[in-house]
Protein backbone atom coordinates (compact mmCIF):
# COMPACT_ATOMS: atom_id res chain seq x y z
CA UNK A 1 57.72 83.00 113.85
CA UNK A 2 54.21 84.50 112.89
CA UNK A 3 53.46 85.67 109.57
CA UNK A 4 50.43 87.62 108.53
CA UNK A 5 47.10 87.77 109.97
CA UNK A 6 45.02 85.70 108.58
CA UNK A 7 41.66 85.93 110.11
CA UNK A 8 39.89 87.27 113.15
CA UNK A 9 37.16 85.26 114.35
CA UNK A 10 33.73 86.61 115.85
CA UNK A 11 31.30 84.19 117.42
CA UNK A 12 27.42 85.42 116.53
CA UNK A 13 24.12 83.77 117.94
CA UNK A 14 22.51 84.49 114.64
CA UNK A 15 24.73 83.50 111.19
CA UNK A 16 22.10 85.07 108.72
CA UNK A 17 21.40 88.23 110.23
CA UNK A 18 25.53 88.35 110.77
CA UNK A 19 26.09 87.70 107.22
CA UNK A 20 23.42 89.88 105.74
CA UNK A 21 24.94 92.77 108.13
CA UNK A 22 28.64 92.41 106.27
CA UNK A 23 27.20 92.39 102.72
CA UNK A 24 24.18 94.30 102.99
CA UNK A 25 25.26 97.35 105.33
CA UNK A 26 28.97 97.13 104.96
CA UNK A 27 29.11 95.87 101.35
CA UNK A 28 31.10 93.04 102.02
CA UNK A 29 32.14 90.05 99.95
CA UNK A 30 30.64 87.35 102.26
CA UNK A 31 30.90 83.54 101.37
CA UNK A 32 28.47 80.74 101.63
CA UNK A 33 28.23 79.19 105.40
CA UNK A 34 30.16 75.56 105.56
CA UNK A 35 29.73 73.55 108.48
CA UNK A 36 33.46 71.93 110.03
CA UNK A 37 32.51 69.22 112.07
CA UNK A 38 35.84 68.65 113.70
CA UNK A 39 35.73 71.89 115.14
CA UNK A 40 32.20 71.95 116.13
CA UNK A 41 31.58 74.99 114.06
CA UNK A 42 29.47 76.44 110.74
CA UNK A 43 31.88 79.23 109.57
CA UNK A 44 30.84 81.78 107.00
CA UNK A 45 34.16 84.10 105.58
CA UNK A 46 34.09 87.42 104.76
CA UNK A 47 37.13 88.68 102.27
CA UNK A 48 39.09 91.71 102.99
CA UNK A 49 41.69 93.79 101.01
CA UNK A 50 43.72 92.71 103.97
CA UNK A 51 42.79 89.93 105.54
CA UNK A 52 39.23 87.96 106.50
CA UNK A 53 37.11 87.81 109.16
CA UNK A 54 35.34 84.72 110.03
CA UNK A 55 32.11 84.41 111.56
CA UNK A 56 31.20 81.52 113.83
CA UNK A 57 28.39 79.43 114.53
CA UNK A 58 27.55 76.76 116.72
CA UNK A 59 27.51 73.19 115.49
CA UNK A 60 25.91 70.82 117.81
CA UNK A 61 24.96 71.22 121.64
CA UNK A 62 29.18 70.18 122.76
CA UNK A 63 30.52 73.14 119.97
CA UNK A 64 33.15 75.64 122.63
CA UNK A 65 31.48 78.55 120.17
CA UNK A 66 28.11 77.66 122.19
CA UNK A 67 29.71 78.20 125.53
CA UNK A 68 31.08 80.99 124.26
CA UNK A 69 27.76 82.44 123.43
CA UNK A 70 26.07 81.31 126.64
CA UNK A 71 28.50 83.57 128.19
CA UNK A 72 28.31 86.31 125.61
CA UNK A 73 24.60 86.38 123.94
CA UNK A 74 25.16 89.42 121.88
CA UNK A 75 28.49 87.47 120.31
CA UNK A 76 32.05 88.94 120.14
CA UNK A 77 35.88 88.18 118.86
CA UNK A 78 36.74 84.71 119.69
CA UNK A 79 39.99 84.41 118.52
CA UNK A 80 42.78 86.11 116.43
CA UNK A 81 44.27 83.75 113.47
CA UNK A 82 48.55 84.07 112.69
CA UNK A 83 49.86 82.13 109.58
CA UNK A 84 52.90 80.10 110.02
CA UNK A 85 55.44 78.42 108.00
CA UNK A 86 55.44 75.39 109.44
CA UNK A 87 53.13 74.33 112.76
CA UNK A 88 54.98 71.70 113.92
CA UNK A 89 58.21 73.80 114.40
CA UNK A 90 56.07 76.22 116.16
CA UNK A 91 54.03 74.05 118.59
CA UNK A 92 57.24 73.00 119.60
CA UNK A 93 59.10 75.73 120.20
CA UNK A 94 55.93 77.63 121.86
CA UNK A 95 55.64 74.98 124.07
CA UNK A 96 59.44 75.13 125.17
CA UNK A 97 59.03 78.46 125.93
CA UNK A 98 56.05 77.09 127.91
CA UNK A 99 53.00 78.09 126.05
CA UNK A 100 49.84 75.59 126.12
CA UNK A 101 48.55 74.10 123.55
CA UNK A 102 45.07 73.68 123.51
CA UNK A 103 43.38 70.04 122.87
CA UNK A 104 45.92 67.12 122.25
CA UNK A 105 49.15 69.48 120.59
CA UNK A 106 48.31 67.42 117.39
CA UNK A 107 47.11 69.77 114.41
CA UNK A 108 43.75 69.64 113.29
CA UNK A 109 42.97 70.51 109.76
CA UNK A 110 41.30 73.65 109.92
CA UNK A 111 37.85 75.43 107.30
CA UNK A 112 40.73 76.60 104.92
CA UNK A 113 41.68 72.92 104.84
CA UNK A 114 45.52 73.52 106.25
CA UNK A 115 46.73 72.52 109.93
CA UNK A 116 45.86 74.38 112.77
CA UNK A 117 46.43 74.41 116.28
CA UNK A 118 45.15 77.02 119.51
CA UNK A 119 46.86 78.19 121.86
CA UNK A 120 45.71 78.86 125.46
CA UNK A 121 44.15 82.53 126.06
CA UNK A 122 46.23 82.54 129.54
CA UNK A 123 49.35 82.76 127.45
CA UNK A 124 48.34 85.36 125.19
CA UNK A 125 47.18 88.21 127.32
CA UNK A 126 43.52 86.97 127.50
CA UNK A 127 43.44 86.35 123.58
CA UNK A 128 42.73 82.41 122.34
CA UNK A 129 45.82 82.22 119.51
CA UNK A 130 44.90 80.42 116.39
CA UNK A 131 47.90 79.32 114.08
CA UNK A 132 47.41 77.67 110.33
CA UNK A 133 50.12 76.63 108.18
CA UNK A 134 50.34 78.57 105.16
């Protein structure tokens, strides 16, 4: 059912200095930061040979990447992202085989501008599960 990764996702309390770190010390090829309201977030992406890593923000006192950071100051990997063929076929058939779906099961469109849905970190051996539609 899951395809490549497609991103890993690290929550950071300061998006500059997290940004400047990736293309000044590791020479990376950072983006500019855009801000995704629906998710409460200002993402910045960093291109790999591979894959990407996206760094996360808070948007707004109510973003979940503020909690996150109230409970881990220093930051950290917030989620792992899988690309699927299609995410309605696999919302449904993870949640027959009784995985949760995290907010209302409907896909959201995600910074990449395709669906995406979450998937509980219960389910997933402690790990919060992010699927986009390639």
């Amino acid at each position: 059912m899951i395809g490549r990764l497609n991103h890993v996702a690290i929550a950071v309390p300061d998006l500059e200095a997290a940004s400047a770190l990736y293309a000044n010390t590791l020479g990376a090829d950072v983006g500019t930061p855009q801000d995704e309201p629906d998710h409460g977030v200002t993402v910045v992406f960093i291109t790999l040979p591979n894959t990407k890593i996206e760094l996360l923000y808070p948007l707004g006192d109510d973003s979940p990447i503020a909690g996150f950071l109230a409970k881990n100051p220093a930051g950290g990997i917030h989620h792992i992202c899988y690309e699927v063929e299609d995410i309605i076929a696999a919302r449904d058939k993870l949640k027959s085989d009784g995985a949760r779906v995290l907010g209302t099961g409907e896909p959201k469109i995600g910074a990449h501008g395709k669906p995406v849905l979450f998937l509980h970190p219960k389910d997933f051996t402690g790990t919060l599960v992010e699927l986009e539609q390639i």
